[in-house]
Protein backbone atom coordinates (compact mmCIF):
# COMPACT_ATOMS: atom_id res chain seq x y z
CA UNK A 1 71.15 2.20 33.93
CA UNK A 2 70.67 4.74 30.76
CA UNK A 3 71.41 7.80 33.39
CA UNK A 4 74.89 5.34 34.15
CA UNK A 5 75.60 5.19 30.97
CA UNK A 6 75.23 9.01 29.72
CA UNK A 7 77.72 9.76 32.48
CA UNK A 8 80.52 7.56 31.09
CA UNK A 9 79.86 8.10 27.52
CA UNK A 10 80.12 12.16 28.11
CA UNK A 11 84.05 12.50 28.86
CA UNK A 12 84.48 10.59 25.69
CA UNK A 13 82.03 13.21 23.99
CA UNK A 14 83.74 16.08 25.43
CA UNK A 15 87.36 14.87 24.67
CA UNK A 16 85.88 14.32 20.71
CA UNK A 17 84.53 17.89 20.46
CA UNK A 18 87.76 18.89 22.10
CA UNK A 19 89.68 17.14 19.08
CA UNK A 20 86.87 18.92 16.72
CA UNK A 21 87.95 22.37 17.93
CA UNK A 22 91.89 21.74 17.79
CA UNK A 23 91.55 20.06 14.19
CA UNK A 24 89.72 23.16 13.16
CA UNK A 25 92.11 25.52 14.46
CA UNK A 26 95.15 23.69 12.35
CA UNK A 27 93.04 23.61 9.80
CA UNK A 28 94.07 26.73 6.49
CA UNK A 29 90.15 28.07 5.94
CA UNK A 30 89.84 30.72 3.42
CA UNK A 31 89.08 33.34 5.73
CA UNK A 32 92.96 33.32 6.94
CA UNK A 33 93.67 36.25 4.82
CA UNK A 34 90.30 38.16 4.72
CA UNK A 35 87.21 37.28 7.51
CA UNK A 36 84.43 38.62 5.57
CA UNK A 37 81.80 40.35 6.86
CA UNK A 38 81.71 41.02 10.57
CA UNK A 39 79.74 38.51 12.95
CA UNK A 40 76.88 38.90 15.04
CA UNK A 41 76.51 37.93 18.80
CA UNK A 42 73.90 37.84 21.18
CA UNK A 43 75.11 37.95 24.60
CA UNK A 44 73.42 37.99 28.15
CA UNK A 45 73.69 37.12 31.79
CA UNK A 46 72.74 33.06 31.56
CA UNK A 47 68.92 32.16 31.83
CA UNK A 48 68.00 35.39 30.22
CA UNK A 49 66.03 34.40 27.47
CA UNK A 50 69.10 33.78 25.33
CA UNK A 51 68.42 29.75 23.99
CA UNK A 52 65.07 31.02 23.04
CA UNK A 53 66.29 33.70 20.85
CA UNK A 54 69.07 31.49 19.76
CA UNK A 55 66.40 28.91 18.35
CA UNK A 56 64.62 31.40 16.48
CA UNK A 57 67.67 33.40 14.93
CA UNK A 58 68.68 29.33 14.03
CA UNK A 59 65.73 29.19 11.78
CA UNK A 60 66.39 32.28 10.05
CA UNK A 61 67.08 31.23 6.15
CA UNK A 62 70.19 33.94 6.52
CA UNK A 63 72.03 33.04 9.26
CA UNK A 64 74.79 29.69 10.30
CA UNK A 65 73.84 29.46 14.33
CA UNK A 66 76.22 28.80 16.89
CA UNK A 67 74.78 27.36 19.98
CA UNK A 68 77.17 28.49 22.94
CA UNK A 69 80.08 26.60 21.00
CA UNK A 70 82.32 25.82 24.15
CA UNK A 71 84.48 23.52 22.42
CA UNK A 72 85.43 26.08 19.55
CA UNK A 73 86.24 28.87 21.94
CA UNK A 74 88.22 26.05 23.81
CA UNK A 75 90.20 25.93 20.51
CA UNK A 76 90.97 29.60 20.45
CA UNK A 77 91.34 30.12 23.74
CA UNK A 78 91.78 27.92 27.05
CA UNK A 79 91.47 30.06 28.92
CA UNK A 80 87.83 31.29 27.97
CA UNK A 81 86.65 27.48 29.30
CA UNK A 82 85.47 29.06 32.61
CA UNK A 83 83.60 25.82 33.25
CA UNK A 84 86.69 23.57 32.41
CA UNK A 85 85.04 21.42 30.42
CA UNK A 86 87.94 20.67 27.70
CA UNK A 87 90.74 22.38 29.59
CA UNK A 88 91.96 21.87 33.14
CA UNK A 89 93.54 25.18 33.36
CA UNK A 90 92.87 28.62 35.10
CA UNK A 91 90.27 30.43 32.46
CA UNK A 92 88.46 33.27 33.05
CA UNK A 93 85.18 34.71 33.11
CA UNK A 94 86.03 38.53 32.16
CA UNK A 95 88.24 39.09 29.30
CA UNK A 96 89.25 41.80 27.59
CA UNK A 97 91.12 42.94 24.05
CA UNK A 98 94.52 42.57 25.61
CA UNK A 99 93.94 38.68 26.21
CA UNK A 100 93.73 38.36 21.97
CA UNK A 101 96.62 38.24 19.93
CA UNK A 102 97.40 37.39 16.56
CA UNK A 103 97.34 33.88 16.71
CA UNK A 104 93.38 33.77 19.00
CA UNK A 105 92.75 35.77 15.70
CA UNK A 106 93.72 33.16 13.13
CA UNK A 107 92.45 30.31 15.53
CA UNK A 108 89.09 32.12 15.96
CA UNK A 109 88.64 32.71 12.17
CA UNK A 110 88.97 29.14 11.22
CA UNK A 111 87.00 27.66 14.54
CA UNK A 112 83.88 30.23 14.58
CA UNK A 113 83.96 32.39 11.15
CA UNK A 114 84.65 29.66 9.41
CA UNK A 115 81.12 27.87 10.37
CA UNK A 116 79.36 30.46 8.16
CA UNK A 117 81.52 29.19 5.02
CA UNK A 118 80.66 25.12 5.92
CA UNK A 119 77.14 26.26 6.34
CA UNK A 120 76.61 28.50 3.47
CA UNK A 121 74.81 31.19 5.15
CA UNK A 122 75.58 34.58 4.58
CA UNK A 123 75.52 35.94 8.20
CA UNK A 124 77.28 34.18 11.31
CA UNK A 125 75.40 34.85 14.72
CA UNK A 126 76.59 33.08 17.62
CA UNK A 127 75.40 32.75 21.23
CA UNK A 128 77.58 31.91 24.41
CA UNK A 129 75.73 33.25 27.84
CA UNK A 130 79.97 34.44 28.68
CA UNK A 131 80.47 36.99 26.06
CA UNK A 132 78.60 39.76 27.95
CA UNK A 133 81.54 39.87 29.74
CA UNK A 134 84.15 39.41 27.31
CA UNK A 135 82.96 42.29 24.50
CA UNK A 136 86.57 44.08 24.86
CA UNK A 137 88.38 40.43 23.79
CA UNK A 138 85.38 40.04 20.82
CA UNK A 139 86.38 43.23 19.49
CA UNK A 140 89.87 42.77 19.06
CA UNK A 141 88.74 39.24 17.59
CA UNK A 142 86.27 40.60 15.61
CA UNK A 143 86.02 44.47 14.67
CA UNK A 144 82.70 45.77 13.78
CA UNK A 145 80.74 42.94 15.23
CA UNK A 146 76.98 43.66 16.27
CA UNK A 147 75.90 42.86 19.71
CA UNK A 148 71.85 41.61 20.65
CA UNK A 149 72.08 42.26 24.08
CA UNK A 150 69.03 40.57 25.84
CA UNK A 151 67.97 41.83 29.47
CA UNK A 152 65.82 39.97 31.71
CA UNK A 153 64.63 40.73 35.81
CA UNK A 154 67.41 39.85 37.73
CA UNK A 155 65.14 38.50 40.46
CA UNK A 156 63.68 35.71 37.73
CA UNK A 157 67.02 35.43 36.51
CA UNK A 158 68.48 34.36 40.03
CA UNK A 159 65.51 31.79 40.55
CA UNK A 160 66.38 30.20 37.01
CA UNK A 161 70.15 29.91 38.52
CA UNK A 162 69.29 28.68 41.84
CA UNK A 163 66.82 25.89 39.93
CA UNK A 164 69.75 24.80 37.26
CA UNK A 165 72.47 24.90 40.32
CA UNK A 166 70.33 22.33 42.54
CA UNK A 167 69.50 20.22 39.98
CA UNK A 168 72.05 16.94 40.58
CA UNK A 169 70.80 15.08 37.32
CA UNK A 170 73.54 15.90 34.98
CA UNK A 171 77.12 14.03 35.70
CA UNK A 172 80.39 13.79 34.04
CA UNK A 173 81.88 10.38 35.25
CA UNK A 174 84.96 10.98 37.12
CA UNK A 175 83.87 14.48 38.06
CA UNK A 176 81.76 13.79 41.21
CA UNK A 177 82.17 17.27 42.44
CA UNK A 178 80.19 18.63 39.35
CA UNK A 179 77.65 21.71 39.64
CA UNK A 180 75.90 21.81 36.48
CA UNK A 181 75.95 25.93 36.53
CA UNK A 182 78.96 26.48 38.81
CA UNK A 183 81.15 23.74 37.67
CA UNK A 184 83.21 21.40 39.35
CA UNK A 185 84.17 22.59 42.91
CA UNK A 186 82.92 25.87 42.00
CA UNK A 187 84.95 26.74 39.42
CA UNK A 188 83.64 29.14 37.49
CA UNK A 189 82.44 30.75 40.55
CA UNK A 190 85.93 31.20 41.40
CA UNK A 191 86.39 32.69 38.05
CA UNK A 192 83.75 34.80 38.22
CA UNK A 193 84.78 36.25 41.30
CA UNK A 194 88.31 36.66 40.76
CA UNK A 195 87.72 38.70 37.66
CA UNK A 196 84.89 40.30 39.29
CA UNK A 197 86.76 41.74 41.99
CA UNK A 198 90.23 42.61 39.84
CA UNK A 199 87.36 45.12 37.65
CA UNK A 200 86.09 46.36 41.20
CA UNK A 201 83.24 44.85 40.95
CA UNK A 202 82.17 44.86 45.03
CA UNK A 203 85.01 43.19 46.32
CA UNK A 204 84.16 44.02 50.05
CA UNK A 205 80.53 42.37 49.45
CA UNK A 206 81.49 39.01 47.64
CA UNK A 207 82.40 36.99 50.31
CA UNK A 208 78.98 37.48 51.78
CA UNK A 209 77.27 35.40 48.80
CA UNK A 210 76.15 32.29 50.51
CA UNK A 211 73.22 31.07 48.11
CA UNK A 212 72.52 30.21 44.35
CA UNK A 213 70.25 33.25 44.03
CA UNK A 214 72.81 35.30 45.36
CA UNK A 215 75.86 34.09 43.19
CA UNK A 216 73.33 34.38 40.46
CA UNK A 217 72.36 37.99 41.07
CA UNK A 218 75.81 38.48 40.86
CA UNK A 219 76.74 37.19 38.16
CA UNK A 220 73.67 39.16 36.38
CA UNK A 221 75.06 42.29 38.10
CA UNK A 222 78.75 41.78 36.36
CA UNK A 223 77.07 40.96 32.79
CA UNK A 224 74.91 44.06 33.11
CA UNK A 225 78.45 46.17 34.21
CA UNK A 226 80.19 44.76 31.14
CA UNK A 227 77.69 45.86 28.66
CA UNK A 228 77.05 49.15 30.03
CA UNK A 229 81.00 49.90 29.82
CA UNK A 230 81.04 49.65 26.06
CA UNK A 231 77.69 50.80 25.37
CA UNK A 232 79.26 54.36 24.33
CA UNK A 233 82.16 52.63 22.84
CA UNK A 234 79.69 50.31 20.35
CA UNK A 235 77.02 53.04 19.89
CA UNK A 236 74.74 51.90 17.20
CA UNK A 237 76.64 48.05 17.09
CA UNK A 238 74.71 47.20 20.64
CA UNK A 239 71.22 46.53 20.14
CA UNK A 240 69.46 46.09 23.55
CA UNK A 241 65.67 44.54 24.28
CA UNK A 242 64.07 42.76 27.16
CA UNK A 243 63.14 39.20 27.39
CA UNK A 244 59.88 40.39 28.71
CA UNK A 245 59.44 42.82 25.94
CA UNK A 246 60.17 39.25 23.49
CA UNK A 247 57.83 37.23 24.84
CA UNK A 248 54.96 40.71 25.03
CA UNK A 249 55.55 41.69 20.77
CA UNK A 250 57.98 38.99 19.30
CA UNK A 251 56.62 40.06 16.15
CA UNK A 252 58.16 44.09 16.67
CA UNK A 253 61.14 42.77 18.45
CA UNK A 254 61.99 40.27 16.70
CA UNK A 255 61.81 42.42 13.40
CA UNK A 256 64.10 44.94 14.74
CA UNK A 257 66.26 42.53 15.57
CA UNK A 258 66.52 40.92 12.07
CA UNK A 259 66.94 45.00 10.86
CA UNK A 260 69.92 45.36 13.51
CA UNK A 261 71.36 42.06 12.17
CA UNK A 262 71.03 43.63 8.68
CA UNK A 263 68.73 40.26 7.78
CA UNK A 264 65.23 40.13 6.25
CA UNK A 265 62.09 39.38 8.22
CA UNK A 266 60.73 36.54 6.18
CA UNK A 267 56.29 36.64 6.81
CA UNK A 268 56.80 32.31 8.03
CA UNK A 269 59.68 32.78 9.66
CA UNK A 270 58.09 35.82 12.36
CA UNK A 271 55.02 33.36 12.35
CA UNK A 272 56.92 30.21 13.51
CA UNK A 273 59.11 32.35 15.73
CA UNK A 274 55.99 33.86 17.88
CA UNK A 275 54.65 30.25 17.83
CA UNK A 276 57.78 29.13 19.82
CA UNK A 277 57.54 31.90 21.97
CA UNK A 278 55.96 30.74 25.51
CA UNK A 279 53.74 32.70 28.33
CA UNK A 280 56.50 34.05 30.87
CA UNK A 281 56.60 32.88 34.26
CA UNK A 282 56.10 34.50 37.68
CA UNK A 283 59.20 34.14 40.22
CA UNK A 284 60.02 35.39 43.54
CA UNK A 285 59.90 38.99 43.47
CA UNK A 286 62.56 39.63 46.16
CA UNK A 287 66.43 38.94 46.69
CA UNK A 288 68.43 39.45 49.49
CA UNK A 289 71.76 41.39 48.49
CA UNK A 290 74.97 43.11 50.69
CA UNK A 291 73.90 46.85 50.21
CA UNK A 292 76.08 47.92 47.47
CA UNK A 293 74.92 45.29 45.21
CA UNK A 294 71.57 46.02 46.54
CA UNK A 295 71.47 48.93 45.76
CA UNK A 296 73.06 48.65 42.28
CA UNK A 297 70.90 45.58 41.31
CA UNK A 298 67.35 47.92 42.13
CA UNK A 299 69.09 50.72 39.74
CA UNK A 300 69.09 47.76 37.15
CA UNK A 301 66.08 46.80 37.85
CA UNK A 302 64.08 50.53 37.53
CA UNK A 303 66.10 51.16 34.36
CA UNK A 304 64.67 47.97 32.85
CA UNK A 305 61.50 48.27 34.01
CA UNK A 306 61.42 45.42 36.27
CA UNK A 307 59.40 44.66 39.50
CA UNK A 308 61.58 42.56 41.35
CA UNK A 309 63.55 44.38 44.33
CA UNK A 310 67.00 43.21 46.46
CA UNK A 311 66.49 43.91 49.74
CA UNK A 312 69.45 44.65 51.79
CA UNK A 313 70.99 42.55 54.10
C-alpha cells in the first residue's frame, strides 16, 4: 500500500519540481548581468563514487551543493533530460558548446548559479553523473569552471549498473515501462547511443550490447572519451582522482580536492568526511566486450590502475 502510494504521488512531485525550475528561469536574479565567480563540477560515469563525494563536498562550510539537479537543467535545457523525466522530448546524452546560446546562459544563471546566492555560500559545486559528457556545453555556460573528475574500475562500475538496472522497486505511475537507470523504454539508452555513435564512438560494435554490464561499460567508456578530449583543452581546470584512491587516503584526496576547489580543509570537516567514507567492495573482475571496446576499455583500465579486464567476444 505505501509502495502504491509513492508511485502516484511521484508524477505530481516531478511536475512540481518541473514548475520549480521554469519559475526560476523567469525569475530576474542578480547574477543576470555579472555570474560571479566560476562554478565547480564534479562529473563521472554514474556509480563512480560520485554521491559519496557529493555528500562530503555538501558538508563543506564553503560550498551551496547541488545534488544531480535534473529539474534545473530541465529548466535550461530540455533537451539535457536524457531520462525524460520533466520533458517528453528527444534530449541528449552528449552535448557540446554549440547546443548553448544566449538565452541557456541567462536560464542557467538564474536556475544553477543562482543557488549559491539563496544559499549564501561562497562557492557553487554541483554534481550530475551526465556532465562528463557534456564539458564542451558547460564551458560555453560557464567559462573557467573547475572540473573533479572521479574515475572508478569499469568492471565494478558495470556491476553497480547491472544491480540499479534490475532493480524493479522504483515506479512512476503511468510509466509502466520504467528502467530506473535506462529510463522508460530505454530511453536514455537510445540517447546514449545515438550521440555515441554521431562522435564515433564504436558504431559497428553497439548493436552487439545485449546486457546491463555491457550498456554500462559503455556508457563508462563514452564518459572516460569525453573527459580525455578536453583534458588538454582544461589543463590545470580538470582535477582527476580515483574512487579507489578516495576510499584508500580520503584525508590526502580529499584535501587536494578542497585546494583544486580553491576551499579550505577545515580539521572536523576531513574527520567527518573519512568517517563517511566506507570499505570498497569486490565485484566481478571480468566483462565481456566486442573487441574494439575491449580493447579500449583494458587501455582504461591499465591507465587507472585497475584489475578488472574485458574479455573479447
Amino acid at each position: 500500500m505505501i509502495e502504491t502510494l509513492r508511485q502516484l504521488l511521484r508524477p505530481l512531485r516531478y511536475a512540481q519540481r518541473r514548475r520549480i525550475g521554469e519559475r526560476l528561469a523567469r525569475r530576474p536574479s542578480p547574477l543576470d548581468a555579472d555570474p560571479g565567480p566560476p562554478p565547480g563540477f564534479i562529473v563521472g560515469c554514474g556509480r563512480s563514487g560520485t554521491t559519496i563525494l557529493g555528500k562530503i563536498l555538501q558538508e563543506h562550510p564553503q560550498v551551496c551543493y547541488l545534488f544531480e539537479p535534473y529539474h534545473l537543467w530541465a529548466a535550461v535545457d530540455p533537451r539535457t533530460d536524457a531520462t525524460n523525466l520533466y520533458h517528453r522530448t528527444a534530449a541528449h546524452m552528449l552535448m557540446d558548446a554549440a547546443m548553448a546560446d544566449d538565452s541557456a546562459r541567462l536560464r542557467f544563471r538564474r536556475c544553477i548559479l543562482n543557488q549559491r546566492i539563496l544559499a549564501e555560500k561562497p562557492f557553487l559545486i554541483e554534481k550530475t553523473p551526465h556532465n562528463a559528457m557534456r564539458l564542451g556545453y558547460l564551458e560555453a555556460l560557464a567559462p573557467g569552471a573547475r572540473y573533479a573528475h572521479i574515475v572508478r574500475d569499469g568492471v565494478s562500475v558495470a556491476g553497480s549498473i547491472t544491480k540499479v538496472a534490475e532493480d524493479s522497486h522504483y515506479k512512476i505511475a503511468g510509466r509502466p515501462r520504467l528502467n530506473q537507470w535506462w529510463g522508460e523504454d530505454d530511453v536514455k539508452w537510445r540517447n546514449l547511443v545515438r550521440g555515441g555513435v554521431a562522435a564515433g564512438y564504436y558504431p559497428d560494435e553497439v548493436d552487439r550490447l545485449s546486457t546491463h554490464a555491457q550498456r554500462g561499460a559503455y556508457e563508462w567508456l563514452v564518459s572516460l572519451h569525453e573527459v580525455d578530449k578536453w583534458r588538454s583543452i582544461l589543463g590545470d581546470r580538470l582535477h582527476e582522482f580515483t574512487y579507489e584512491a578516495l576510499l584508500a587516503d580520503g584525508r590526502t584526496t580529499l584535501t587536494d580536492l578542497a585546494r583544486f576547489f580553491g576551499l579550505e580543509s577545515p580539521e572536523h570537516w576531513l574527520n567527518t568526511s573519512v568517517a563517511m567514507l566506507g570499505a570498497g567492495r569486490t565485484k566481478a573482475r571480468t566483462i565481456d566486450l566486442p573487441p574494439h571496446m575491449a580493447e579500449a576499455f583494458n587501455a582504461f583500465q591499465e591507465r587507472y590502475g585497475f584489475p578488472g579486464r574485458a574479455e573479447a567476444i
